[in-house]
PDB file of N, CA and C in Angstrom:
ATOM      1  N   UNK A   1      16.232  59.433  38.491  1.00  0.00           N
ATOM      2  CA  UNK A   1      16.597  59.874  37.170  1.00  0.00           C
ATOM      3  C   UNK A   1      15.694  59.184  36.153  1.00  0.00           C
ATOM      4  N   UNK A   2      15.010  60.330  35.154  1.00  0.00           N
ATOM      5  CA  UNK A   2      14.155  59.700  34.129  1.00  0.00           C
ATOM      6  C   UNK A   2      15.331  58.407  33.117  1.00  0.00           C
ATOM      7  N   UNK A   3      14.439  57.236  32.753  1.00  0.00           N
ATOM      8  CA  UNK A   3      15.128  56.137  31.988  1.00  0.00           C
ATOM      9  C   UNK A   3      15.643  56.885  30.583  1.00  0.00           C
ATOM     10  N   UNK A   4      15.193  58.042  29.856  1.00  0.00           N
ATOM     11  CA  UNK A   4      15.638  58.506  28.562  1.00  0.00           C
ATOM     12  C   UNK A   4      17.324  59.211  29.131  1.00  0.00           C
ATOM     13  N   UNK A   5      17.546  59.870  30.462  1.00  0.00           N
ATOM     14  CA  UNK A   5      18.777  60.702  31.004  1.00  0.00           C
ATOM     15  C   UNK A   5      19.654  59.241  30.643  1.00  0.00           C
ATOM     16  N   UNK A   6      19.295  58.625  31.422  1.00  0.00           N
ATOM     17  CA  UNK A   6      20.285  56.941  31.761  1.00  0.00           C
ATOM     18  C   UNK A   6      20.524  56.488  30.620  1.00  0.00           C
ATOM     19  N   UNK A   7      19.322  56.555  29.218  1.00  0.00           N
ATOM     20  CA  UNK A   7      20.125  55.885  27.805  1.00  0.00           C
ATOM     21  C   UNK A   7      20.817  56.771  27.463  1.00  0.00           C
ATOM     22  N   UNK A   8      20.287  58.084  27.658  1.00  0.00           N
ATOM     23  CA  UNK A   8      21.474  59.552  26.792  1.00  0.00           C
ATOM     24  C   UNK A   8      23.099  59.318  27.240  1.00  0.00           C
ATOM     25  N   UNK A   9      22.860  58.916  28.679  1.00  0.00           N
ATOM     26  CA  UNK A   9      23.933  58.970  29.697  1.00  0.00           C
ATOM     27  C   UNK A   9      24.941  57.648  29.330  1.00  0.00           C
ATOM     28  N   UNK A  10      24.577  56.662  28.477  1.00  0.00           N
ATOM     29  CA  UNK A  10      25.247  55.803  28.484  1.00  0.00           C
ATOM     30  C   UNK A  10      25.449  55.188  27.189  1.00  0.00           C
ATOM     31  N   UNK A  11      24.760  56.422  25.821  1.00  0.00           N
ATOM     32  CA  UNK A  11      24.951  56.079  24.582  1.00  0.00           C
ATOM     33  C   UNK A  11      26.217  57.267  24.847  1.00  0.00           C
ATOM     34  N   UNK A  12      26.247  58.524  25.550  1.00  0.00           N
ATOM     35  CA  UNK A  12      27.403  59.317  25.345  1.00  0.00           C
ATOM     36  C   UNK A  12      28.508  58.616  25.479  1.00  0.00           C
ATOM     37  N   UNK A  13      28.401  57.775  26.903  1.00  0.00           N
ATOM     38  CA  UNK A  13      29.698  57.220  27.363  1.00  0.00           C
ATOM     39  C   UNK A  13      30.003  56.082  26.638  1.00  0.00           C
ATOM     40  N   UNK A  14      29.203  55.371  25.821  1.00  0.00           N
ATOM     41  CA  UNK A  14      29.872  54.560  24.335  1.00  0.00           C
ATOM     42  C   UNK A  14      30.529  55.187  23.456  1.00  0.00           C
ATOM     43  N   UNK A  15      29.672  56.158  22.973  1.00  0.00           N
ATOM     44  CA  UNK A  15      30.458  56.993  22.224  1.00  0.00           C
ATOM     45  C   UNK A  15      31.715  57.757  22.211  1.00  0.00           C
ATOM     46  N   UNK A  16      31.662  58.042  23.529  1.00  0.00           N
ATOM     47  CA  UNK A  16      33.368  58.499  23.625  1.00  0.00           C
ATOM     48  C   UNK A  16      34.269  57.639  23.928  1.00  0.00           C
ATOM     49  N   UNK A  17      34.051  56.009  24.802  1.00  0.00           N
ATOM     50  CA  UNK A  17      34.737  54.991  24.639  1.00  0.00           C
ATOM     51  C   UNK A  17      35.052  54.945  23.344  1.00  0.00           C
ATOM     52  N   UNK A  18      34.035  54.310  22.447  1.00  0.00           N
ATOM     53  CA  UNK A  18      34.639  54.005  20.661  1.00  0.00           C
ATOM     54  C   UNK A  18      35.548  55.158  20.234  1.00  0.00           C
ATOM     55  N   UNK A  19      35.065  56.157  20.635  1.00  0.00           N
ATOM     56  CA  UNK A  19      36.328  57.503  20.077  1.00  0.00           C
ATOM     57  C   UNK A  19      37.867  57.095  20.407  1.00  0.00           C
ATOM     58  N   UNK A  20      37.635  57.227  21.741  1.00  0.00           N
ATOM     59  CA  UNK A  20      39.111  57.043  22.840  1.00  0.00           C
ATOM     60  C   UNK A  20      39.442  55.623  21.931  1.00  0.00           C
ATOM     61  N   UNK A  21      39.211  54.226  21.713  1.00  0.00           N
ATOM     62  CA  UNK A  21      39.538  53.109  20.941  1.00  0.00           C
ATOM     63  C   UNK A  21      39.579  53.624  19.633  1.00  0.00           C
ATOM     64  N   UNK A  22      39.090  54.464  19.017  1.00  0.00           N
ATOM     65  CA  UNK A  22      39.375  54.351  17.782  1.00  0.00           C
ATOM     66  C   UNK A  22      41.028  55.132  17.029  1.00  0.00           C
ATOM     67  N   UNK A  23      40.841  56.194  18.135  1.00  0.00           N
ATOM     68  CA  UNK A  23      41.736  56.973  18.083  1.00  0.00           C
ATOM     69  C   UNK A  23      43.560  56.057  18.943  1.00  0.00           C
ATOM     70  N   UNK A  24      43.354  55.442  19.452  1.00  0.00           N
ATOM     71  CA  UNK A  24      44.413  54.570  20.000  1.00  0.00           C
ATOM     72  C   UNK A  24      44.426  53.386  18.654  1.00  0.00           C
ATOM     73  N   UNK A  25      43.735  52.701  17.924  1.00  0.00           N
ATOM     74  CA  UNK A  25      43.908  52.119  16.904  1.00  0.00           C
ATOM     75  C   UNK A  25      44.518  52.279  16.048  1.00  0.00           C
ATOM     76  N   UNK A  26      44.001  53.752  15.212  1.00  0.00           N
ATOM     77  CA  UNK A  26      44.611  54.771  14.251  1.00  0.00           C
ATOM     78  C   UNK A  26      45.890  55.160  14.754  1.00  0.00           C
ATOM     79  N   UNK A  27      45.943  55.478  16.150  1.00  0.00           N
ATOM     80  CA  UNK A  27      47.623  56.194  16.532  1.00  0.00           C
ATOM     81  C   UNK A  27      48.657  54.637  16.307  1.00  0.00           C
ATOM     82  N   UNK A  28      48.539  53.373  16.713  1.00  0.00           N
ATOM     83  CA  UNK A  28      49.182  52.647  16.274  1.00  0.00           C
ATOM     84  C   UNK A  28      48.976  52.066  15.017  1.00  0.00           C
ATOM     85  N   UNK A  29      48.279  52.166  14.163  1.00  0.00           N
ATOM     86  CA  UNK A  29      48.211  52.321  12.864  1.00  0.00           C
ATOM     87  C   UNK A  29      49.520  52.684  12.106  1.00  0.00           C
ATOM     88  N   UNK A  30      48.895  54.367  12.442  1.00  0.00           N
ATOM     89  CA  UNK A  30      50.078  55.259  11.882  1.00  0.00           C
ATOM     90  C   UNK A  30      51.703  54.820  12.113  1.00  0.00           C
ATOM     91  N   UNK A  31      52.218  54.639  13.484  1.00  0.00           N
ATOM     92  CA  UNK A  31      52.726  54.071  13.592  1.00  0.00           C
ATOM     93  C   UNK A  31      53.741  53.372  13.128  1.00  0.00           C
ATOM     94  N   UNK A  32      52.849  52.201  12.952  1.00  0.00           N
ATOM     95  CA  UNK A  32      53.364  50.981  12.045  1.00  0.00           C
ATOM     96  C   UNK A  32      53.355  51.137  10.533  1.00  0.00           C
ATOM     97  N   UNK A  33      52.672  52.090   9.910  1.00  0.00           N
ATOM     98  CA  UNK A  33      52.753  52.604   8.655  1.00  0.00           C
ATOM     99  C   UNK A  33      53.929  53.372   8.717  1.00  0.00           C
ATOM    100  N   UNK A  34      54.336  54.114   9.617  1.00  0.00           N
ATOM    101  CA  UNK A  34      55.630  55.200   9.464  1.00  0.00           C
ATOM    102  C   UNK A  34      56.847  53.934   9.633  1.00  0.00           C
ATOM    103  N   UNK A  35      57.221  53.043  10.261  1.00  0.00           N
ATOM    104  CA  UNK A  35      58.320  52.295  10.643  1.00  0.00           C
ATOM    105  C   UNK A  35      57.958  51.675   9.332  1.00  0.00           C
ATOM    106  N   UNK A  36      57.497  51.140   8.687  1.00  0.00           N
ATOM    107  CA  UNK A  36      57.411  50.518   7.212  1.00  0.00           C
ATOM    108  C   UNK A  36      58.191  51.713   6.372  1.00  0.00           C
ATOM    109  N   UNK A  37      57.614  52.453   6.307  1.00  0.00           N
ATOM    110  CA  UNK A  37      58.421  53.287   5.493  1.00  0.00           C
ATOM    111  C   UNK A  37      59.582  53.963   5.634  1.00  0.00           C
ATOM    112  N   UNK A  38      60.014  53.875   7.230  1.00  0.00           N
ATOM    113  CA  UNK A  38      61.460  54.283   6.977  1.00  0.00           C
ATOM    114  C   UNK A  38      62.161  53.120   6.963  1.00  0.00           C
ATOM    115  N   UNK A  39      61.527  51.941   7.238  1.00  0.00           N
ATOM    116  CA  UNK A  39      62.644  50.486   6.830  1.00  0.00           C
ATOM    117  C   UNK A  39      62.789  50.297   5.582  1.00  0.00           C
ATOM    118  N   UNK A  40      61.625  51.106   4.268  1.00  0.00           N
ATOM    119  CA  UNK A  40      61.590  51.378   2.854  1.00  0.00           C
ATOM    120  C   UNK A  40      62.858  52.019   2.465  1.00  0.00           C
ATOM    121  N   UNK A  41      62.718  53.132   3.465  1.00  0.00           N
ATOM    122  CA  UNK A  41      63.503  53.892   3.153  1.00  0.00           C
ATOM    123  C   UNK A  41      64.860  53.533   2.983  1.00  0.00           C
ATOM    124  N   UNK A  42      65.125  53.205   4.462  1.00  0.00           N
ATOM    125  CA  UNK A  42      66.601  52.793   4.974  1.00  0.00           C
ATOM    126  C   UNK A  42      66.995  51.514   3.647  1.00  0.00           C
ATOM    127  N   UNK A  43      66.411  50.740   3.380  1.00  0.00           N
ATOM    128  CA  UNK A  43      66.073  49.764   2.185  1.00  0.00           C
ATOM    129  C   UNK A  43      66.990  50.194   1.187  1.00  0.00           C
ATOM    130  N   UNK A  44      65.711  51.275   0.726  1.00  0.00           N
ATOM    131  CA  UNK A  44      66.501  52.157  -0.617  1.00  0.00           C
ATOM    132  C   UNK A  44      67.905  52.583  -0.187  1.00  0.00           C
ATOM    133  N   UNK A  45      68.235  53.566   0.512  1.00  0.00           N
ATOM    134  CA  UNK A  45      69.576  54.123   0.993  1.00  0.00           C
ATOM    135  C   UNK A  45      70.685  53.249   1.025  1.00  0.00           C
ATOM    136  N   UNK A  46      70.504  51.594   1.561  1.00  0.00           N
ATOM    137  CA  UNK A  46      71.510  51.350   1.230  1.00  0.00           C
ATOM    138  C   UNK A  46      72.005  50.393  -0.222  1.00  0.00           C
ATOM    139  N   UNK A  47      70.550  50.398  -0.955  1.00  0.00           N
ATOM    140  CA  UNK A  47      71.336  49.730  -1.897  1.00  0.00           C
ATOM    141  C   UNK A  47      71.791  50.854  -3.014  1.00  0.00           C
ATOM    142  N   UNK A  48      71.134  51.701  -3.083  1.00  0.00           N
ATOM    143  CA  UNK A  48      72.097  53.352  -3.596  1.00  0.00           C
ATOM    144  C   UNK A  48      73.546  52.963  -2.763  1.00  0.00           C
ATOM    145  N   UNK A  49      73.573  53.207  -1.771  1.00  0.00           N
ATOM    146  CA  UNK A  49      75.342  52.989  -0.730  1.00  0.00           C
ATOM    147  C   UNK A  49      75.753  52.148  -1.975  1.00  0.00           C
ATOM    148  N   UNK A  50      75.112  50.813  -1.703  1.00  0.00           N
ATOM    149  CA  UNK A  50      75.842  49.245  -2.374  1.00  0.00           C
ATOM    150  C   UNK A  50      76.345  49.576  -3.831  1.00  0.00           C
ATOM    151  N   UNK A  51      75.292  50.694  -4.874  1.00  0.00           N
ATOM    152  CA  UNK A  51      75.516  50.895  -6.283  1.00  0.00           C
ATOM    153  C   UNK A  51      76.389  51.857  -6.185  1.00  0.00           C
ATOM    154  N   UNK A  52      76.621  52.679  -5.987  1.00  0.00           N
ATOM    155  CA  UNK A  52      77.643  53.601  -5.438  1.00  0.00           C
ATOM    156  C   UNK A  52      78.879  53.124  -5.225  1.00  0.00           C
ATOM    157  N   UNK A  53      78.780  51.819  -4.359  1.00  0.00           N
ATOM    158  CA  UNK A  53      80.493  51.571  -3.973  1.00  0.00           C
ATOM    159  C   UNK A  53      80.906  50.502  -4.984  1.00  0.00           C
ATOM    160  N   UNK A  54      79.985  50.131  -5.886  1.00  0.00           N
ATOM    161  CA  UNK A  54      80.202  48.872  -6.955  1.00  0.00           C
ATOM    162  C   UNK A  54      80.911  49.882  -8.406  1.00  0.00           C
ATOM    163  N   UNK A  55      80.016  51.355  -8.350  1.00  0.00           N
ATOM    164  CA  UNK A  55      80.300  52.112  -9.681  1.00  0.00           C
ATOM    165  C   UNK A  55      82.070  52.916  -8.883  1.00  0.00           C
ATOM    166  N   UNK A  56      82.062  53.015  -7.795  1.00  0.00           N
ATOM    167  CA  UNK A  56      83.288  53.329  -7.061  1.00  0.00           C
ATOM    168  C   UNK A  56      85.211  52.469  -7.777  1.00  0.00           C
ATOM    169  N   UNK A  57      84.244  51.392  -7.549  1.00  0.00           N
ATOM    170  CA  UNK A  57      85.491  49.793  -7.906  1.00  0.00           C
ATOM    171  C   UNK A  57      85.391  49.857  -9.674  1.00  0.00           C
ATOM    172  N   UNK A  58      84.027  50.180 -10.197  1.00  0.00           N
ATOM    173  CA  UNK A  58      84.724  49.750 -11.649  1.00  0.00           C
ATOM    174  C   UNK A  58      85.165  51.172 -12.233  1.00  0.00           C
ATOM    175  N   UNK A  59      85.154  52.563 -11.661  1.00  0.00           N
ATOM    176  CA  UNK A  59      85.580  53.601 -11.879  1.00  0.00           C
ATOM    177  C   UNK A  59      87.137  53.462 -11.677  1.00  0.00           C
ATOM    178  N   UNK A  60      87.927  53.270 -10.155  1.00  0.00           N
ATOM    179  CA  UNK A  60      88.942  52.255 -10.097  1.00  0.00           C
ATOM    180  C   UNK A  60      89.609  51.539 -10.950  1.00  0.00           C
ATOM    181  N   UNK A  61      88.793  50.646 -11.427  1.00  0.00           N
ATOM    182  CA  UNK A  61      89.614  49.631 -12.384  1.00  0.00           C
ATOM    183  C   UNK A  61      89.570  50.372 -13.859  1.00  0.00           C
ATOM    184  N   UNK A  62      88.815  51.147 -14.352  1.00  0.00           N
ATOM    185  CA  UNK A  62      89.137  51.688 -14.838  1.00  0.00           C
ATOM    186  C   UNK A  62      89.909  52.928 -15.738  1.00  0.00           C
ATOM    187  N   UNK A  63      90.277  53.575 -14.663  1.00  0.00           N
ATOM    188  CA  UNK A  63      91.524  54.199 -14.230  1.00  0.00           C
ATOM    189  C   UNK A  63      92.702  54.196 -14.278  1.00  0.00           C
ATOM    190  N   UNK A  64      92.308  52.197 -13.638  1.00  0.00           N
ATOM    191  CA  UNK A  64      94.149  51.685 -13.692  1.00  0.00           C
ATOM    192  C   UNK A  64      94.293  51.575 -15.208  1.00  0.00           C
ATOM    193  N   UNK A  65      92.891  50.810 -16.293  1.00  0.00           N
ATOM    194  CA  UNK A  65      93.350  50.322 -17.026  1.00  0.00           C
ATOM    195  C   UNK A  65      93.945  51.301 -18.451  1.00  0.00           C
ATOM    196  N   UNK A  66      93.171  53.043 -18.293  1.00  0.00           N
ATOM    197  CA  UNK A  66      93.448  54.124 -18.822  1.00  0.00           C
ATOM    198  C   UNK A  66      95.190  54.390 -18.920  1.00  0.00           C
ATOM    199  N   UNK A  67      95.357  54.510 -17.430  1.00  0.00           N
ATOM    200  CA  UNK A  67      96.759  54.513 -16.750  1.00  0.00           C
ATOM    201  C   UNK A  67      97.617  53.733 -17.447  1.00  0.00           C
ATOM    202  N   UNK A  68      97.273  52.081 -17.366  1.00  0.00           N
ATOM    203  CA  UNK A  68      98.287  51.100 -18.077  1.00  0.00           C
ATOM    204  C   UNK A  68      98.269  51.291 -20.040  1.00  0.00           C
ATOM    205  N   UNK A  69      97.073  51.673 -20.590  1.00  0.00           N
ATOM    206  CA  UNK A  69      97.006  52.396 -21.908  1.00  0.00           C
ATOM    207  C   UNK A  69      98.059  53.411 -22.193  1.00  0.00           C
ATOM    208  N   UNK A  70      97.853  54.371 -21.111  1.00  0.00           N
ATOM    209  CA  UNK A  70      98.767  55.937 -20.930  1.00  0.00           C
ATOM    210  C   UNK A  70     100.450  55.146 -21.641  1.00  0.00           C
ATOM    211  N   UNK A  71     100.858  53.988 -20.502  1.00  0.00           N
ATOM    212  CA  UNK A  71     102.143  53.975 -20.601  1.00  0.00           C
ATOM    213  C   UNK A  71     102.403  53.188 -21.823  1.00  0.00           C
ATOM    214  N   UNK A  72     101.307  52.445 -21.911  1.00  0.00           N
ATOM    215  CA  UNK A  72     101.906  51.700 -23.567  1.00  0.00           C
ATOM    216  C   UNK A  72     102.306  52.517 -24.377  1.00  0.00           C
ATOM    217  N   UNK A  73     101.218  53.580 -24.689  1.00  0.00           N
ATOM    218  CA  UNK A  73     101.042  54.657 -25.697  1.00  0.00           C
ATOM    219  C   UNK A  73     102.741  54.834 -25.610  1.00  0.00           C
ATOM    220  N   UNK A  74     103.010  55.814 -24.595  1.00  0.00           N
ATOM    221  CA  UNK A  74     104.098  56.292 -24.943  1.00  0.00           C
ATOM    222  C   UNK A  74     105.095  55.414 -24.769  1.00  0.00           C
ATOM    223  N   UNK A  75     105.421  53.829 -24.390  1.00  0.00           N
ATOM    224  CA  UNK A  75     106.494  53.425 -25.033  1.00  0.00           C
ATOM    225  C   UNK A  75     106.225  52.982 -26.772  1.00  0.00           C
ATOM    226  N   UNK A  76     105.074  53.183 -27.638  1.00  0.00           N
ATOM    227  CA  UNK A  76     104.625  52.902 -28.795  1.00  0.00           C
ATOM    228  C   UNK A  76     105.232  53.877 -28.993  1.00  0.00           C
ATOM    229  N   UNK A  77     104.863  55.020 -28.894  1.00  0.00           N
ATOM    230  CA  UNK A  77     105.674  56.374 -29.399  1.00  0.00           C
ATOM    231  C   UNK A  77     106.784  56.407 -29.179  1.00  0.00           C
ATOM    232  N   UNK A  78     107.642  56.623 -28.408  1.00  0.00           N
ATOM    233  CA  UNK A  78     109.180  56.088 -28.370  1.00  0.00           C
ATOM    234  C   UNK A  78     109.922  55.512 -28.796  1.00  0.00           C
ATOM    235  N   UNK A  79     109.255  54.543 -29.315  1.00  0.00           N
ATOM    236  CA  UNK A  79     109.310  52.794 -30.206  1.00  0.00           C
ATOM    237  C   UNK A  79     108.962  53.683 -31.938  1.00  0.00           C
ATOM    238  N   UNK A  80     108.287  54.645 -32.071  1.00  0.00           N
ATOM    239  CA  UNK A  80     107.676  54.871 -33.780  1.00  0.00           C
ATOM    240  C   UNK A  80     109.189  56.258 -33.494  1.00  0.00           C
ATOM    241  N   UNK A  81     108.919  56.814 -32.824  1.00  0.00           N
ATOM    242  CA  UNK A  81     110.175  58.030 -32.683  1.00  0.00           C
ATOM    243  C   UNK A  81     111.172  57.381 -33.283  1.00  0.00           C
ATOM    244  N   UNK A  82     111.885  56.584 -32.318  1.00  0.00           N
ATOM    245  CA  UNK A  82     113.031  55.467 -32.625  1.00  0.00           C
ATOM    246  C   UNK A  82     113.311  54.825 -34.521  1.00  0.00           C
ATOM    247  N   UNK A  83     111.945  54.516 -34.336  1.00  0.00           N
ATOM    248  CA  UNK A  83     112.058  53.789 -35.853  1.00  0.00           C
ATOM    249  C   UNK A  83     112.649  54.852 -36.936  1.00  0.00           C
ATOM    250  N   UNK A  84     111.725  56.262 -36.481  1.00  0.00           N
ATOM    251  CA  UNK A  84     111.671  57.199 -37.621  1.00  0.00           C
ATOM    252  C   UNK A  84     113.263  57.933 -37.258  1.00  0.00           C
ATOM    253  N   UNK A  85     113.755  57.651 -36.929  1.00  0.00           N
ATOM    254  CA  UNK A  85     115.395  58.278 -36.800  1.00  0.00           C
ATOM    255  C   UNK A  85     115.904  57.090 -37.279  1.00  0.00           C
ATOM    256  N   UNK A  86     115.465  55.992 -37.564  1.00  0.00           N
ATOM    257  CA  UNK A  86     116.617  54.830 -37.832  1.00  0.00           C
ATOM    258  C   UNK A  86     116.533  55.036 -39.434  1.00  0.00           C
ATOM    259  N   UNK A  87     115.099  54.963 -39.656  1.00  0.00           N
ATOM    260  CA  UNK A  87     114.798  55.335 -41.253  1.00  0.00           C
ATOM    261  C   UNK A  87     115.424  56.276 -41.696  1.00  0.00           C
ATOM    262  N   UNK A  88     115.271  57.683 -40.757  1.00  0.00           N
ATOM    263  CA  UNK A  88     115.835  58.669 -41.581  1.00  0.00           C
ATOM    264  C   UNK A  88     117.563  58.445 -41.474  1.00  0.00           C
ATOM    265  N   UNK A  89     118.269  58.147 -40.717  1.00  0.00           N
ATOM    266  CA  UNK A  89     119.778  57.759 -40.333  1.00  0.00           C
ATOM    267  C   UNK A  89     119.857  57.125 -41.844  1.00  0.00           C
ATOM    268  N   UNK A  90     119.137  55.876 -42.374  1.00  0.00           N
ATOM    269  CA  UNK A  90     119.343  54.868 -43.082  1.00  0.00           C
ATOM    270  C   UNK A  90     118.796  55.539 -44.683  1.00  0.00           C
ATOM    271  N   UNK A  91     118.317  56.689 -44.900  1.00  0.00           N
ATOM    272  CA  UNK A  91     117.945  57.979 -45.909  1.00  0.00           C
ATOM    273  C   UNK A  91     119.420  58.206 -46.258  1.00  0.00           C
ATOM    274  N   UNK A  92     119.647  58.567 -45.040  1.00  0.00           N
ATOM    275  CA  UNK A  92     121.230  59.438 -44.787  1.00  0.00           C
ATOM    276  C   UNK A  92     122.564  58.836 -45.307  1.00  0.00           C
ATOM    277  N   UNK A  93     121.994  57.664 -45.374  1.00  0.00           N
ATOM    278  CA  UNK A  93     123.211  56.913 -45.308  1.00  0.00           C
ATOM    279  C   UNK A  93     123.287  56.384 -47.603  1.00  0.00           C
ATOM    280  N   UNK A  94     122.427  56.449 -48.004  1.00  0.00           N
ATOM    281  CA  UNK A  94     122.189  56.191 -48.812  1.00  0.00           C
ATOM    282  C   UNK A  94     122.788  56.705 -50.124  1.00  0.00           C
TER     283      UNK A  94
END
């Protein structure tokens, strides 16, 4: 075999070695770029979960404290009702 076949013959077979390595580099590359980003991901997701269940509790407490307003109100009103029949009773009486 002429010596130019033997360099052709063995710059090809570098060349497709470095391919075959380069391409196994890049595939774990990618990889490790994709698991970064869904641990980003997963990241984000749960502290949305975490803000979510924090706006959950003060939605909750706020609720109750609407609720405990609700009932004042109307013993205030009950209490001004009351007054305004005693006033008017005490009109009446006059």
């Amino acid at each position: 075999m002429p010596s130019e076949t033997i360099i052709a013959l063995c710059i090809s077979l570098c060349s497709v070695l470095f391919a075959a390595l380069s391409y196994r580099r890049n595939t774990t590359h990618d990889t490790e770029d994709a698991a970064t980003e869904r641990a980003k991901m997963n990241a984000n997701i749960l502290y949305i979960r975490d803000a979510i269940d924090e706006i959950k509790l003060e939605y909750r407490g706020i609720k109750k404290d609407i609720d405990d307003m609700r009932t004042q109100i109307i013993k205030v009103e009950q209490s001004v009702a009351s007054a305004h029949k005693r006033l008017d009773d005490m009109k009446k009486g006059e």
